[in-house]
Protein backbone atom coordinates (compact mmCIF):
# COMPACT_ATOMS: atom_id res chain seq x y z
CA UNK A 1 0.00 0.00 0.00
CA UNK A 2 1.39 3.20 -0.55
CA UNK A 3 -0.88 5.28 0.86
CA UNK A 4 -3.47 6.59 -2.10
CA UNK A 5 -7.03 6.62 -1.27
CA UNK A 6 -9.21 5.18 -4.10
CA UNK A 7 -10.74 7.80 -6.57
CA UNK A 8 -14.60 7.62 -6.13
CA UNK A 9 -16.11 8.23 -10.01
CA UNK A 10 -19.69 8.17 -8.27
CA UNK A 11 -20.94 6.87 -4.55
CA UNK A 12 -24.15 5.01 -3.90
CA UNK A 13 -25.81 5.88 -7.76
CA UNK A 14 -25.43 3.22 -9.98
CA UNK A 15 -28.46 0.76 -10.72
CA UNK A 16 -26.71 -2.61 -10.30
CA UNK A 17 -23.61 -2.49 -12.37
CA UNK A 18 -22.02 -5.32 -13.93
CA UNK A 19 -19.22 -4.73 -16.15
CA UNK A 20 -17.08 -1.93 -16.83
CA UNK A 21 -14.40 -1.01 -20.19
CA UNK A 22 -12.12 1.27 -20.47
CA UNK A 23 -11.90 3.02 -23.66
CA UNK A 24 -8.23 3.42 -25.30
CA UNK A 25 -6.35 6.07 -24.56
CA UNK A 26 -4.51 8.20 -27.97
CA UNK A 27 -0.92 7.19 -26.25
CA UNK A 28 -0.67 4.24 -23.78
CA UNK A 29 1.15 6.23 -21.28
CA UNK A 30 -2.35 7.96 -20.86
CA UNK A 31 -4.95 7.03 -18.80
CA UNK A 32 -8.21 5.67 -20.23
CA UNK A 33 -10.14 8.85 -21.28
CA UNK A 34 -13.56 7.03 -20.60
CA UNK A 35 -14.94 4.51 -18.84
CA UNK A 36 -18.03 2.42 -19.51
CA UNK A 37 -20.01 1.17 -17.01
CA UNK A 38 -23.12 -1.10 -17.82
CA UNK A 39 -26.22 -0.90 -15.86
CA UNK A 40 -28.11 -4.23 -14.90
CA UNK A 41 -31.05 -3.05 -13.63
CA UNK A 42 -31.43 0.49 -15.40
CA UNK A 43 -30.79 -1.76 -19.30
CA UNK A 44 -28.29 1.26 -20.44
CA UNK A 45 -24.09 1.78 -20.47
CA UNK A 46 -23.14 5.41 -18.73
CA UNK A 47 -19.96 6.87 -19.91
CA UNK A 48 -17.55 8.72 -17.37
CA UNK A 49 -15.80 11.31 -19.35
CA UNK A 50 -12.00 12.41 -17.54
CA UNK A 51 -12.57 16.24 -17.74
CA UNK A 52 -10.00 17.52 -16.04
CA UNK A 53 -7.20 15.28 -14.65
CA UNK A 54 -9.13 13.02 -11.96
CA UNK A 55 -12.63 14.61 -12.95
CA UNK A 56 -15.01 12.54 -13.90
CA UNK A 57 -18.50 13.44 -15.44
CA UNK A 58 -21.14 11.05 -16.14
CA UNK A 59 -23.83 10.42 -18.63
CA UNK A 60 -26.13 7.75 -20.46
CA UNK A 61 -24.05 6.91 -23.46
CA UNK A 62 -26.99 4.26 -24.31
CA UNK A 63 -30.40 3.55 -23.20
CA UNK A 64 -31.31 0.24 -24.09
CA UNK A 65 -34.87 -1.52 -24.19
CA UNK A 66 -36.11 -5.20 -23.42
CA UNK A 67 -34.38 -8.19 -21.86
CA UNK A 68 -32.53 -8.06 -17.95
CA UNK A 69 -29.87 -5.75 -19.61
CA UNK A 70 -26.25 -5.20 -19.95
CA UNK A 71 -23.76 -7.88 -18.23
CA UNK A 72 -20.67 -8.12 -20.24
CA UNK A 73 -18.24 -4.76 -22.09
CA UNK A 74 -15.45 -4.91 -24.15
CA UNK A 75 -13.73 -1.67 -25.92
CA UNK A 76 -11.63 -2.51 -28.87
CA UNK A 77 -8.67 -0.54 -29.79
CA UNK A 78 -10.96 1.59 -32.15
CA UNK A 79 -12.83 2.10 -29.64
CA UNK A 80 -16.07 0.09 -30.44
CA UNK A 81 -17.82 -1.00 -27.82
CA UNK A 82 -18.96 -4.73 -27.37
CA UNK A 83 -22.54 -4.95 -25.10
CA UNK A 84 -23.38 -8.33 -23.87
CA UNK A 85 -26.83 -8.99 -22.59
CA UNK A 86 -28.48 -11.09 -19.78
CA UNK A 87 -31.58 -12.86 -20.32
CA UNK A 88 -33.37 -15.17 -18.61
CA UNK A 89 -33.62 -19.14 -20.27
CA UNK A 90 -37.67 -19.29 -20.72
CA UNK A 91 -39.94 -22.30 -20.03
CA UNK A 92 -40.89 -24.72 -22.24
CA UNK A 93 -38.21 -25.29 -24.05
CA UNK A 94 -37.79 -22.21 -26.46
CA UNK A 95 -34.43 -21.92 -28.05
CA UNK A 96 -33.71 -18.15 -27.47
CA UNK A 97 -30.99 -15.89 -28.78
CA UNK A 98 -28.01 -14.32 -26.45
CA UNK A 99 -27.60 -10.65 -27.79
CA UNK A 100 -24.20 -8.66 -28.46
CA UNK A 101 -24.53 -4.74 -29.50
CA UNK A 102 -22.24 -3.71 -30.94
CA UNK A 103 -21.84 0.29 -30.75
CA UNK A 104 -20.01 3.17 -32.21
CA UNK A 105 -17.28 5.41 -30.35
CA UNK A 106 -20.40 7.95 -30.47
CA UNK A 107 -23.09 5.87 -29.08
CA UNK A 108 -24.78 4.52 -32.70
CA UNK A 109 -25.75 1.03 -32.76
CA UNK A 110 -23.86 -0.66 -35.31
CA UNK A 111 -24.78 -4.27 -35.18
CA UNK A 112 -26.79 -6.86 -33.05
CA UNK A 113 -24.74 -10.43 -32.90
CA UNK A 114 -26.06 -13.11 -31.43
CA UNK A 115 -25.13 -16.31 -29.83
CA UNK A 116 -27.63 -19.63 -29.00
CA UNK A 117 -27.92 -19.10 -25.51
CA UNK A 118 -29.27 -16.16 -23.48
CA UNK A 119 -27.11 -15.66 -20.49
CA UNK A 120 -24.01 -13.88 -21.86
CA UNK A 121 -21.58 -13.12 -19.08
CA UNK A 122 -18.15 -12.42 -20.81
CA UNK A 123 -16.58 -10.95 -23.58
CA UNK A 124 -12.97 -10.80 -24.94
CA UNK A 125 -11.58 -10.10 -28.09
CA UNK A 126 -8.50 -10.84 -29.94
CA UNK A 127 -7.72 -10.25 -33.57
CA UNK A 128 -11.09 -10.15 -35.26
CA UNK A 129 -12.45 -13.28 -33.24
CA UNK A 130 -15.09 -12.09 -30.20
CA UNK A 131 -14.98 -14.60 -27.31
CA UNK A 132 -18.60 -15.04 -25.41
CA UNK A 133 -19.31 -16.86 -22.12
CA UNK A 134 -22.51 -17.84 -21.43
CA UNK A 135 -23.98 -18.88 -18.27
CA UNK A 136 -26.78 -21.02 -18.93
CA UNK A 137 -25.18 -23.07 -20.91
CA UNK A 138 -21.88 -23.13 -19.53
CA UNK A 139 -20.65 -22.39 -22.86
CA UNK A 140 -17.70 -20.46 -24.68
CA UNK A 141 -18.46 -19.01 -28.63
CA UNK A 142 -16.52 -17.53 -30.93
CA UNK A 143 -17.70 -15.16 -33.39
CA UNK A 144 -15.35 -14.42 -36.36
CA UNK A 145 -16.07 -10.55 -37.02
């Protein structure tokens, strides 16, 4: 330990998060200039914006609509961001969809992919391959993009 208190972004506000990303910086002796955080239970991804040094400002960067919401984030090195969603397995047995958004550096929705399970809890990427854990399933995909 060398003494540094932890640098609160925001205290007691957030509407149970789940994942965070860090978008890249210009130069990698920088620190991250944003960071995502998704939003279980309020179905969105807020943005923290570094404005100045160690001042952070927050905002929706996308408000998304059905299903339990956002569980997994990944920020590629173009800064893309990867959303995975949680949904629950229904009865009966339907074969339903896992959902990845896929959205721009500005917040556009670019692309829905999808896996064959619902529960998505991980994402990683290397080259052009996306990696996806899913929960209900116990599963790992991969996703050439």
């Amino acid at each position: 330990s060398d003494g540094q208190l932890p640098l609160p972004l925001t205290l007691e506000s957030l509407a149970y998060p789940s994942a965070l990303a860090l978008a890249p910086a210009p130069d990698a002796a920088e620190p991250a200039p944003f960071v995502y955080v998704a939003e279980m239970a309020a179905n969105r991804i807020v943005r923290f914006a570094r404005r100045p040094v160690d001042v952070f400002v927050g905002s929706v960067f996308f408000q998304f609509a059905g299903g339990a919401g956002p569980s997994a984030l990944l920020c590629a090195p173009d800064g893309t961001l990867f959303v995975g969603h949680f949904d629950f397995v229904q009865g009966g047995g339907a074969t339903q969809q896992g959902k990845i958004s896929k959205l721009s550096p500005r917040g556009e929705l670019l692309e829905e992919l999808f896996v064959p399970a619902p529960e998505i809890s991980g994402l990683a990427l290397k080259g052009r391959t996306l990696y996806v854990t899913e929960s209900s399933t116990n599963s790992l995909f991969a996703i050439e993009l």
